[in-house]
Protein backbone atom coordinates (compact mmCIF):
# COMPACT_ATOMS: atom_id res chain seq x y z
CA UNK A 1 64.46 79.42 107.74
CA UNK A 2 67.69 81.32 107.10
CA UNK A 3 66.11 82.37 103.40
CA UNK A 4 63.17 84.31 104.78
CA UNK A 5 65.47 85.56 108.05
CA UNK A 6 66.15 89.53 108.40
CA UNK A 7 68.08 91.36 110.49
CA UNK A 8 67.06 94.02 112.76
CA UNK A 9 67.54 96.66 109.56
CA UNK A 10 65.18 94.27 107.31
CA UNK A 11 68.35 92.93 105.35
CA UNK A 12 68.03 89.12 104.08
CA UNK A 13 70.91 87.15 106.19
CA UNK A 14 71.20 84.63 103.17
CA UNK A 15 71.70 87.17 100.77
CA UNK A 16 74.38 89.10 103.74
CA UNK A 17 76.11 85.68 103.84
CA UNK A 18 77.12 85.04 99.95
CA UNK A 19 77.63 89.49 99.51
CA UNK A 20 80.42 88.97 102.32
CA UNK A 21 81.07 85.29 101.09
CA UNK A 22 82.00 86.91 97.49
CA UNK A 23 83.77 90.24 98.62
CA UNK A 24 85.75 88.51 100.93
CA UNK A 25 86.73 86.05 98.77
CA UNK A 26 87.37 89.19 96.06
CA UNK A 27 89.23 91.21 98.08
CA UNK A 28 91.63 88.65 99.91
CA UNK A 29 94.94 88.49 97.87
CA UNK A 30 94.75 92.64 98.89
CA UNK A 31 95.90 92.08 102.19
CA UNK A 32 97.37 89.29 101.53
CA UNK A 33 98.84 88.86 98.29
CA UNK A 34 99.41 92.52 96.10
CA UNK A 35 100.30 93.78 99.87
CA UNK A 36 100.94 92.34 103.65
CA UNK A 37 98.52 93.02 106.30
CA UNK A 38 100.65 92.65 109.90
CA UNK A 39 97.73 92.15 112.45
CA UNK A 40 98.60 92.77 116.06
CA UNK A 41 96.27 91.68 119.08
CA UNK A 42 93.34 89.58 117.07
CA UNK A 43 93.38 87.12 120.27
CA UNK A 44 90.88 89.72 121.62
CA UNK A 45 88.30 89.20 119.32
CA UNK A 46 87.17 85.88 120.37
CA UNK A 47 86.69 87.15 124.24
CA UNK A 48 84.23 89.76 122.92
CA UNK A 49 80.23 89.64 123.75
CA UNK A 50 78.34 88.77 120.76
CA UNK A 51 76.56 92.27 120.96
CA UNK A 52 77.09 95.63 122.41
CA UNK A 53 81.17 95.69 121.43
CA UNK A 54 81.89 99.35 119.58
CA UNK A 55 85.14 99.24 117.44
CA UNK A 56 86.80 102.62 116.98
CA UNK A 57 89.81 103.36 115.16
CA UNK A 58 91.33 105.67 112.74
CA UNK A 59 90.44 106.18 108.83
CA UNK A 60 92.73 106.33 106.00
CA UNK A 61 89.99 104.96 103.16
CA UNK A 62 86.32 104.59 102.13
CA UNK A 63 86.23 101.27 102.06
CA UNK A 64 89.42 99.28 102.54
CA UNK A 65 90.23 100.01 106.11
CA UNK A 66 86.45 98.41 106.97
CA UNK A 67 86.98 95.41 104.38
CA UNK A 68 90.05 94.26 106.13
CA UNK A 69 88.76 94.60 109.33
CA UNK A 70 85.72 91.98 108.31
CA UNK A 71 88.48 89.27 107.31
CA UNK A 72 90.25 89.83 110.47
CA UNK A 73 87.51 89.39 113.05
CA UNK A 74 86.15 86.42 110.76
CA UNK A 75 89.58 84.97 110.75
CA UNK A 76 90.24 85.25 114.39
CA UNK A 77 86.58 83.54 114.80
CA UNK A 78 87.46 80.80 112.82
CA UNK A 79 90.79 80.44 115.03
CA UNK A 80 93.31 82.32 112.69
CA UNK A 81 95.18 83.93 115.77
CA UNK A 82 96.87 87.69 113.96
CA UNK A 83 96.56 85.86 110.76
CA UNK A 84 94.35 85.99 107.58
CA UNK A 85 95.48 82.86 105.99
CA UNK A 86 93.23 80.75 104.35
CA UNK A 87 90.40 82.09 103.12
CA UNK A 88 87.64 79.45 103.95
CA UNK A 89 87.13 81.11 107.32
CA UNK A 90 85.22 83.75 105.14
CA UNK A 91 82.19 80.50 104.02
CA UNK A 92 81.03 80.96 107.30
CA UNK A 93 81.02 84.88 108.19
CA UNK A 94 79.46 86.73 111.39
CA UNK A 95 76.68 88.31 109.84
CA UNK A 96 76.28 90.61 112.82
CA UNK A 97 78.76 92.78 112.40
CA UNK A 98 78.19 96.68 111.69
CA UNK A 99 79.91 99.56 110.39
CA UNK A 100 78.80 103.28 110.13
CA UNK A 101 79.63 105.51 106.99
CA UNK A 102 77.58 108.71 105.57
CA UNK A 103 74.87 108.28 103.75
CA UNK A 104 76.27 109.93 101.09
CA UNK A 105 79.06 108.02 100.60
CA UNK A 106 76.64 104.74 100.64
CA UNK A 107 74.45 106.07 97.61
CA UNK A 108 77.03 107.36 95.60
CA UNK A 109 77.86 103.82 93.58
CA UNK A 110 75.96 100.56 92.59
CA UNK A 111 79.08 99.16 94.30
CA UNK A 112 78.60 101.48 97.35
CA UNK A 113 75.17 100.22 97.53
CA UNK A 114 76.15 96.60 97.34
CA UNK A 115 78.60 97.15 100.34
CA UNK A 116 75.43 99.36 102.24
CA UNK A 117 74.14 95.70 102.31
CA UNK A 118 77.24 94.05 103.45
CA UNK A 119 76.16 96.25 106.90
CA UNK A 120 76.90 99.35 106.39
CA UNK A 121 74.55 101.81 109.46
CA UNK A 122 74.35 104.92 107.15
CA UNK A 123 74.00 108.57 108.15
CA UNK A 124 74.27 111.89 107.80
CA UNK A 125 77.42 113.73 107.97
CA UNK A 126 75.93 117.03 110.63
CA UNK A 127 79.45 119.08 109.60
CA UNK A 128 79.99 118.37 105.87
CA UNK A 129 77.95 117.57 102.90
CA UNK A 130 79.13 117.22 99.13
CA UNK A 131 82.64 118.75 100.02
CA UNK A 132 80.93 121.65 101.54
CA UNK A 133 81.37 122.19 105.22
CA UNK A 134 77.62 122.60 106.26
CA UNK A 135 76.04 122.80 110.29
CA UNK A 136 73.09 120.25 110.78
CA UNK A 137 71.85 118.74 113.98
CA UNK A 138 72.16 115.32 114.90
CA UNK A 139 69.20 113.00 113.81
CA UNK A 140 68.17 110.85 116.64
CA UNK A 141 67.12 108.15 113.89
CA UNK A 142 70.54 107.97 112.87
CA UNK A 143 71.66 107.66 116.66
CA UNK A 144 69.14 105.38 117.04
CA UNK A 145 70.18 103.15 114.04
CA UNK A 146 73.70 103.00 115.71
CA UNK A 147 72.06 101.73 118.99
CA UNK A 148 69.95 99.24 117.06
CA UNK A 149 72.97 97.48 115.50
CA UNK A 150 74.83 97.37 118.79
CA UNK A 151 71.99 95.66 120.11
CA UNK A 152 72.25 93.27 117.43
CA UNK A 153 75.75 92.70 117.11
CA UNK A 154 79.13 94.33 116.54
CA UNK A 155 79.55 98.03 115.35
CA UNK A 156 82.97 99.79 113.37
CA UNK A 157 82.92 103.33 113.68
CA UNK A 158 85.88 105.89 112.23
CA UNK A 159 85.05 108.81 114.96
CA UNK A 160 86.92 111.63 113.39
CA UNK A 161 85.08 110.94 110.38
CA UNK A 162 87.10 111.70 107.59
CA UNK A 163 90.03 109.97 106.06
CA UNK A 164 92.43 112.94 107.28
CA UNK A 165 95.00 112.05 110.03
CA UNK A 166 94.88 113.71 113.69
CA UNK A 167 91.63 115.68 113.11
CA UNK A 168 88.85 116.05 116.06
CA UNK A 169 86.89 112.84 117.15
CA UNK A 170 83.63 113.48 116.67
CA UNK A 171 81.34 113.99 120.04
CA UNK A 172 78.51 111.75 118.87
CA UNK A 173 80.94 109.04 119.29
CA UNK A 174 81.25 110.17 122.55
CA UNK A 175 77.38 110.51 123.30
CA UNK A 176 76.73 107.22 121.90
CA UNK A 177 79.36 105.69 124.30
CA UNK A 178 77.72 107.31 127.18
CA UNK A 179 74.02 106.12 125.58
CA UNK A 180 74.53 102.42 125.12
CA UNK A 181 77.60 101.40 127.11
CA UNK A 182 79.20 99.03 124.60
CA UNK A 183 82.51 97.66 124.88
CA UNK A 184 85.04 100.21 123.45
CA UNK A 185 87.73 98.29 121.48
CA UNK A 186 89.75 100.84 119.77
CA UNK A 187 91.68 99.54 116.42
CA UNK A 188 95.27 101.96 115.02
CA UNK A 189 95.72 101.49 111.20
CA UNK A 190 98.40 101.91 108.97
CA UNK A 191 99.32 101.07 105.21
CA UNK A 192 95.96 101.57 103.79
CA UNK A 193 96.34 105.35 102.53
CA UNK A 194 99.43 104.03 100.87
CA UNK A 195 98.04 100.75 99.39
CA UNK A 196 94.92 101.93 97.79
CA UNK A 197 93.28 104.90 96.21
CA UNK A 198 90.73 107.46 98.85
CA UNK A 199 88.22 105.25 98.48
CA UNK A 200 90.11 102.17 99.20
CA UNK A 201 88.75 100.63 95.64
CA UNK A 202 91.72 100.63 93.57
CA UNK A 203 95.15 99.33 94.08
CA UNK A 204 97.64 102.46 94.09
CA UNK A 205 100.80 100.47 95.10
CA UNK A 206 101.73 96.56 95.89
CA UNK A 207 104.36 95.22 98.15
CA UNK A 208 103.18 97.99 100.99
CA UNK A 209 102.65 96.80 104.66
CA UNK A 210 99.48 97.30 106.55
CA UNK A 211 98.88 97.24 109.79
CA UNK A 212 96.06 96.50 112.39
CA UNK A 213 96.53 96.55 116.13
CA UNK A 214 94.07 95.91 118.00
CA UNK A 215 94.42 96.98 121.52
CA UNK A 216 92.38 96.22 125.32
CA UNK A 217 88.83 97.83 125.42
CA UNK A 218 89.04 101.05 127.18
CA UNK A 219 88.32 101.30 130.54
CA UNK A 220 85.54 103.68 130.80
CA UNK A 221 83.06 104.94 133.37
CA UNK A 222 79.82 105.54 131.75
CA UNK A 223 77.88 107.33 134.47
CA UNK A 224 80.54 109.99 135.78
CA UNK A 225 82.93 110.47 132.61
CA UNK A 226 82.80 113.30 130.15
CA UNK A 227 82.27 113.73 126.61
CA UNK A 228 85.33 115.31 126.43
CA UNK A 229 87.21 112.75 128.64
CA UNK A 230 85.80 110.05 127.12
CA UNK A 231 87.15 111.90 123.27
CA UNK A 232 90.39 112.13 125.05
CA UNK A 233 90.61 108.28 125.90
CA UNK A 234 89.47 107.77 121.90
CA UNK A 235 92.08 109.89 121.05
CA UNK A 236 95.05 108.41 123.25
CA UNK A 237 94.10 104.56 121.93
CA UNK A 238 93.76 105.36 117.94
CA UNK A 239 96.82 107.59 118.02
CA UNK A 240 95.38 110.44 116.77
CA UNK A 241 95.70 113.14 119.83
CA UNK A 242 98.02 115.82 118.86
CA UNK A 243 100.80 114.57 120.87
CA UNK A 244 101.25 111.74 118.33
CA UNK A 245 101.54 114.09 115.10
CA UNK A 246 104.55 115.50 117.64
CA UNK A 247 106.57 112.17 117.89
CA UNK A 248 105.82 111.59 114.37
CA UNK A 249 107.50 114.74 113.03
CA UNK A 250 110.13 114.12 115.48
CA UNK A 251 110.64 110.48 113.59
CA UNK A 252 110.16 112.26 109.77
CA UNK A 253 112.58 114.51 110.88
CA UNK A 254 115.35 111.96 112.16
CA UNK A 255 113.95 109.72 108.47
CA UNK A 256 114.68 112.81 106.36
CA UNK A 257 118.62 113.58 108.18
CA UNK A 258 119.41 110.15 106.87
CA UNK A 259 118.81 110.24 103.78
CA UNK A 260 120.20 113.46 103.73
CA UNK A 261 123.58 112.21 104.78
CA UNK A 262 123.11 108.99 103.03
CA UNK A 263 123.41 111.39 99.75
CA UNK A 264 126.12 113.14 100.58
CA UNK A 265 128.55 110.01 100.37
């Protein structure tokens, strides 16, 4: 019976179901009402295994960033093709579906907590720790955790691990790539550092478009590929090698002349 089913993590599915039911529902008119979330390859999502897929992408908040991504993959699911319209795809959510954060983070709120629930694969941060940069090994229980949910499903993982643009992908991402051999589908964001507050809980501006493209999985040889190759390919697909934060001066730059001669008339 779906009441007395867990999941691999000993979370109640019934009580998963009506957390995501009500948060999605909550949260909607965010991306698609105060703002406009422009989604860009969805069709991808419905070719995916049911387990073993890793999403990786870039971080601008907390929580927001993840939230959307939830109503996008439930959407496309429910056959909502780059659209979020609609909001009864949401009744019937994939409960499978996994998203790493720091530990920290996750036990900081009653809210936090409730969204630990949602599926949230919590650990701890090995290079920063109550806005003090720190040096801790990995714990193979937290790697392990991240293995677990792949097995069971889907996992979301922000690999630079922070909310800052073009810093370092993180090599655990890397290892764990290597480990379990999921599908790599990496996900660019936009919008959401605008659009919302750091932890992507409060509304900071309407009328701002967000973006989500989701691109190919990444072809990747497990066996012979490494670490740093494989951060390289990570890199490359959620624009955040240092190459882009060249092109995008380049385009500030060629923003900021305009205006500059827009004055002058």
């Amino acid at each position: 019976m779906l009441f007395l089913k867990k999941n691999s993590f000993g979370h109640y599915l019934i009580l998963k179901k009506w957390l995501i039911r009500y948060l999605g529902i909550m949260t909607h008119r965010r991306y698609r009402g105060f703002n406009n979330l422009k989604i860009e390859g969805s069709e991808i999502i419905k070719n995916l295994p049911d387990k073993n897929v890793l999403f990786v992408s870039n971080h601008q908040t907390y929580f927001a960033d993840v939230v959307a991504m939830f109503h996008v993959f439930n959407a496309c699911l429910r056959g909502r093709t780059d659209s979020i319209k609609n909001v009864g795809y949401i009744w019937n959510p994939k409960l499978n579906v996994y998203y790493v954060a720091a530990k920290e983070t996750m036990k900081s709120s009653l809210l936090s907590r409730i969204l630990a629930y949602a599926g949230s694969v919590s650990i701890e941060r090995t290079w920063r720790e109550k806005g003090k940069e720190i040096n801790r090994k990995v714990k193979f229980s937290d790697v392990s955790n991240i293995g677990r949910a792949l097995d069971d499903g889907w996992v979301v993982t922000f690999p630079q691990g922070t909310t800052k643009s073009f810093k370092p992908i993180r090599k655990g991402t890397a290892h764990i790539i290597k480990r379990y051999k999921p599908v790599v589908i990496p996900i660019v964001i936009d919008g959401f550092r605008r659009s919302f507050d750091k932890k992507g809980i409060m509304i900071k501006k309407r009328d701002i478009l967000q973006t989500m493209h989701i691109k190919k999985a990444l072809d990747i040889d497990y066996n012979n590929e490494s670490i740093d190759e494989i951060i390289e390919k990570v890199e490359y697909a959620i624009e955040q090698h240092s190459s882009f934060l060249k092109v995008m001066s380049i385009k500030e730059l060629e923003v900021q002349e305009k205006l500059n001669k827009n004055r002058t008339f």
